[in-house]
C-alpha atoms as a PDB file:
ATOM      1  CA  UNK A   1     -22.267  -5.779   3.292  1.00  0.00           C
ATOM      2  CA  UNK A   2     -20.852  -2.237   2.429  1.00  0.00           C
ATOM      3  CA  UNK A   3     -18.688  -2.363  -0.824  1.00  0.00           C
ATOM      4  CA  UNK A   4     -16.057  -1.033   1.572  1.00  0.00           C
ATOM      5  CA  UNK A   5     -15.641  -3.630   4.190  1.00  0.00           C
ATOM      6  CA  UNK A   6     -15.530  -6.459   0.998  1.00  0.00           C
ATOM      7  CA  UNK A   7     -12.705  -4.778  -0.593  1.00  0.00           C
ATOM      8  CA  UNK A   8     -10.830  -4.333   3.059  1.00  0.00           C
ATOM      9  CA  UNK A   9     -10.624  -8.568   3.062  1.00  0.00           C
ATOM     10  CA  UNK A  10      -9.821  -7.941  -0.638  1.00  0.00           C
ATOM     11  CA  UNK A  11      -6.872  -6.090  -0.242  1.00  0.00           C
ATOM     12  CA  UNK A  12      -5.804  -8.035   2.612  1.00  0.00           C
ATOM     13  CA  UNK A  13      -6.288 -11.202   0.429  1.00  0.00           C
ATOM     14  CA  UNK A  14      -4.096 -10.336  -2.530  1.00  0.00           C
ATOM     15  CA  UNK A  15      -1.465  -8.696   0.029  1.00  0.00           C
ATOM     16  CA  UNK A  16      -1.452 -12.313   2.265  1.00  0.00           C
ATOM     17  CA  UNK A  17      -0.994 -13.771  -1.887  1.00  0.00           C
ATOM     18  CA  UNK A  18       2.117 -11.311  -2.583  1.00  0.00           C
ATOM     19  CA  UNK A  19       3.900 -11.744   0.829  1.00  0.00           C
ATOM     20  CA  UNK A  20       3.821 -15.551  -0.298  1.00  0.00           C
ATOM     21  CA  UNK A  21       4.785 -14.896  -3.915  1.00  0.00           C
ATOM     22  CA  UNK A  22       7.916 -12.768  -2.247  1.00  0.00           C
ATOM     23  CA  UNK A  23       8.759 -16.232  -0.615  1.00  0.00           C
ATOM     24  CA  UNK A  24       9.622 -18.072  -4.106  1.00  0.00           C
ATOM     25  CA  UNK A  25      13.310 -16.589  -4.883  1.00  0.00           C
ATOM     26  CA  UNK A  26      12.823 -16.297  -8.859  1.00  0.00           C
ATOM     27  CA  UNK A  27      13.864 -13.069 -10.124  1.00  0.00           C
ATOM     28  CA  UNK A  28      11.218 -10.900 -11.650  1.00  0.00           C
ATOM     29  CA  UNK A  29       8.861 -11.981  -9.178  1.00  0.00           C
ATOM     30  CA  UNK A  30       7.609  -8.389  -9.057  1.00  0.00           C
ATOM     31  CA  UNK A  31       6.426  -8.136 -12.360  1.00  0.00           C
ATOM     32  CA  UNK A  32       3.383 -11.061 -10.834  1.00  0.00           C
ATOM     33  CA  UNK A  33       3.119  -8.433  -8.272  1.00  0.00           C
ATOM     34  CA  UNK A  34       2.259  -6.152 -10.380  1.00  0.00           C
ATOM     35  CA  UNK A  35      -0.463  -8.098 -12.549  1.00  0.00           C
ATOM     36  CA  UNK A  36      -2.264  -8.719  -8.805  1.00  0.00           C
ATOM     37  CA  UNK A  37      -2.476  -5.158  -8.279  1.00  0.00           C
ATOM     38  CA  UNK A  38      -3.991  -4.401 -11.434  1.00  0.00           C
ATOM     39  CA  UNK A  39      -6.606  -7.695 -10.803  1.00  0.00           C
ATOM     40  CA  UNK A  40      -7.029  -5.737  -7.228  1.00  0.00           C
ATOM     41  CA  UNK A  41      -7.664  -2.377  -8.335  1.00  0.00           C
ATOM     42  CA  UNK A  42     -10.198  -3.844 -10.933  1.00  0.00           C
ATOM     43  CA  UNK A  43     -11.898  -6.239  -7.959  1.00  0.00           C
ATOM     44  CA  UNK A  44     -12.238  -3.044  -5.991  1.00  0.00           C
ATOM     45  CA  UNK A  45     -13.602  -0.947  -8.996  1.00  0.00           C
ATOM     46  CA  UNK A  46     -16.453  -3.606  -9.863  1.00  0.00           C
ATOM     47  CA  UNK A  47     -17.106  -4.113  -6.016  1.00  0.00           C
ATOM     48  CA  UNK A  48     -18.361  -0.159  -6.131  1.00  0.00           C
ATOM     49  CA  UNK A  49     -20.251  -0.675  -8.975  1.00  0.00           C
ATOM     50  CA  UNK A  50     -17.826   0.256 -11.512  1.00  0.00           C
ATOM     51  CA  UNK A  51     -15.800  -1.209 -14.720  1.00  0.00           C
ATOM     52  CA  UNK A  52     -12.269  -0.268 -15.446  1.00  0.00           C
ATOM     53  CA  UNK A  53     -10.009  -2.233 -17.575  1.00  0.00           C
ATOM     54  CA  UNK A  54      -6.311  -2.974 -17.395  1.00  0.00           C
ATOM     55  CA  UNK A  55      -5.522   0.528 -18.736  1.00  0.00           C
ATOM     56  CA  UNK A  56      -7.997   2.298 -16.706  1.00  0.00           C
ATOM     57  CA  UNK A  57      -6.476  -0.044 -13.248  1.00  0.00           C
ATOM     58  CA  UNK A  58      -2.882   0.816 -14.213  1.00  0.00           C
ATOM     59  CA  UNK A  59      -3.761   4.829 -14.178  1.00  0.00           C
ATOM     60  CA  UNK A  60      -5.226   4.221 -10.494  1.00  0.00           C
ATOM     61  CA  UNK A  61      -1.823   2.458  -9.576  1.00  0.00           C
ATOM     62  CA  UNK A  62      -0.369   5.871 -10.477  1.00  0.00           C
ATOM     63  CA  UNK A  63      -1.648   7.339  -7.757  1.00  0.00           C
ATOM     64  CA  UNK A  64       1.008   5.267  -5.471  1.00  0.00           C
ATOM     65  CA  UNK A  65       3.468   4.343  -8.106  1.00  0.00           C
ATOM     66  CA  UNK A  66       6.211   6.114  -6.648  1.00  0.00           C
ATOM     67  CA  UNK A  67       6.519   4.306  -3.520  1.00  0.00           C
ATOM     68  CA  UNK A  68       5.885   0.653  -4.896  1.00  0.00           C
ATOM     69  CA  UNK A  69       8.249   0.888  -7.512  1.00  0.00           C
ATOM     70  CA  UNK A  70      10.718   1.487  -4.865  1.00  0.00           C
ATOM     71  CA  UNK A  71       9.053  -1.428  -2.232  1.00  0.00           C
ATOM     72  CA  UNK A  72       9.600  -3.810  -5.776  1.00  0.00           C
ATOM     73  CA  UNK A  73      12.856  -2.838  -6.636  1.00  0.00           C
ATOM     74  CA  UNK A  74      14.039  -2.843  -3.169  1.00  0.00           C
ATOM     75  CA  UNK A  75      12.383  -6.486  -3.049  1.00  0.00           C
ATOM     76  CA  UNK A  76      13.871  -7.878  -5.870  1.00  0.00           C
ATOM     77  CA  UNK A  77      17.152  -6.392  -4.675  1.00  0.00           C
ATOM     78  CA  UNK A  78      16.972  -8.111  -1.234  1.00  0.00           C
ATOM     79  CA  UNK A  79      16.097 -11.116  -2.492  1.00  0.00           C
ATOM     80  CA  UNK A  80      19.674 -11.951  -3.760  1.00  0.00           C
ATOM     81  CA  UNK A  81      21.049 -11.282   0.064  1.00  0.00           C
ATOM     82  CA  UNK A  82      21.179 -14.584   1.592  1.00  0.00           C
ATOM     83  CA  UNK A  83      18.318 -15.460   4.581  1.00  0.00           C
ATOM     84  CA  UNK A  84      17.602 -11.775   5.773  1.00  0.00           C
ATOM     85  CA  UNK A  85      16.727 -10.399   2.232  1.00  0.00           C
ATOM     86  CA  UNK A  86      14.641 -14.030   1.838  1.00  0.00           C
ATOM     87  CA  UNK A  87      12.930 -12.847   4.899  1.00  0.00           C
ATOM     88  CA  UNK A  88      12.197  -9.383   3.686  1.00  0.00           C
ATOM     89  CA  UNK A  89      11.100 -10.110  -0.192  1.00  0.00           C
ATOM     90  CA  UNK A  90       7.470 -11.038   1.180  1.00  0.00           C
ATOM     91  CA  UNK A  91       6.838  -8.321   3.563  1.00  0.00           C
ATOM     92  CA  UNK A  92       7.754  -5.885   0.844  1.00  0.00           C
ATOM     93  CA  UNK A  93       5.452  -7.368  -1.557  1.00  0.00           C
ATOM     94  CA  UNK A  94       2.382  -7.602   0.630  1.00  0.00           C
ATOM     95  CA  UNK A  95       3.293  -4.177   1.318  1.00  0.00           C
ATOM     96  CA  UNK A  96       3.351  -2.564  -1.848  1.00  0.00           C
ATOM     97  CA  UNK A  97       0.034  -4.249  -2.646  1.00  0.00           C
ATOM     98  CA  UNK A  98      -1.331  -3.131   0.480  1.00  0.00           C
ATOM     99  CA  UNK A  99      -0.685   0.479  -0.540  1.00  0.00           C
ATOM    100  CA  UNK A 100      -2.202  -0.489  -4.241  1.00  0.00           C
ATOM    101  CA  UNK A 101      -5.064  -1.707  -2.749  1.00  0.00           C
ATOM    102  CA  UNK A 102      -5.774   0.885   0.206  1.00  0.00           C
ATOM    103  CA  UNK A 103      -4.823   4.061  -2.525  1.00  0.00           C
ATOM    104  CA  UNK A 104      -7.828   2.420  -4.764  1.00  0.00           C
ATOM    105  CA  UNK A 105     -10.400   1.547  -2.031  1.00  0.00           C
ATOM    106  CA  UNK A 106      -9.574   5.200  -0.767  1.00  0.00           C
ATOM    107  CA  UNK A 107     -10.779   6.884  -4.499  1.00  0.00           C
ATOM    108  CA  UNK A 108     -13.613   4.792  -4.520  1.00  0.00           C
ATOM    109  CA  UNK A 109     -14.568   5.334  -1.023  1.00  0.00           C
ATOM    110  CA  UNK A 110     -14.324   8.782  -2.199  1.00  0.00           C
ATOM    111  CA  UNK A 111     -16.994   8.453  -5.157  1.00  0.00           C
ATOM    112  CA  UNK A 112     -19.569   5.999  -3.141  1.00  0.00           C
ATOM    113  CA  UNK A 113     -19.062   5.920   0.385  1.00  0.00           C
ATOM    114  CA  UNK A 114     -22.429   3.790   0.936  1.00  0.00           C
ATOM    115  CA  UNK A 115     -22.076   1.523  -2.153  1.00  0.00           C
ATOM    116  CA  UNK A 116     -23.614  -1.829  -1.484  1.00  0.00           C
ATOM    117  CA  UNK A 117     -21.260  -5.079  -2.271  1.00  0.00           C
ATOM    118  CA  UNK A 118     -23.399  -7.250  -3.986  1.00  0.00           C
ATOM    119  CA  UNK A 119     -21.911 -10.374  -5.477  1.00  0.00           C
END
């Protein structure tokens, strides 16, 4: 299996886990968010063959920072508006870790397009 197609169900895993983490209304929900996409981005790295840390994951996140900070913020915000904002939390979060995960599988693509996935 190419590294690439493993970290596709990866991504989609951990996004599936934050649309259902946007479901429980606890304020700073987002900051769990944020740990997943760091444990994503350093899945993806070791799936190409790589090791990255924290520090080294939370540089990567950089690269789409912009936009999730706004996807979280927006998602904690909703979350206080009664039913509709409940209903939007999760697809924000599986969103912003969607754009984590697909900004990091595209910079390793980038570096080994044929790696291997071996577990």
């Amino acid at each position: 299996m190419l590294a690439r197609e493993h970290c596709q169900e990866l991504v989609m895993k951990y996004a599936a886990g934050a649309g259902v983490g946007g479901l429980i209304p606890v304020p700073g929900t987002s900051m769990a968010i944020t740990a997943a996409e760091v444990k994503l981005v350093v899945d993806i790295a070791a799936a190409y063959g790589e090791r990255i840390d924290d520090a080294g994951a939370v540089k990567l996140i950089g690269l789409s920072t912009v936009k999730n900070i706004g996807m979280k913020a927006i998602g904690e915000a909703v979350g206080w508006v009664p039913l509709v904002g409940w209903a939007a939390r999760p697809a924000l979060f599986a969103a912003s870790v969607k754009a984590v995960g697909n900004a990091a599988l595209r910079h390793y693509e980038t570096l080994r397009p044929d790696a291997i996935y071996h577990q």
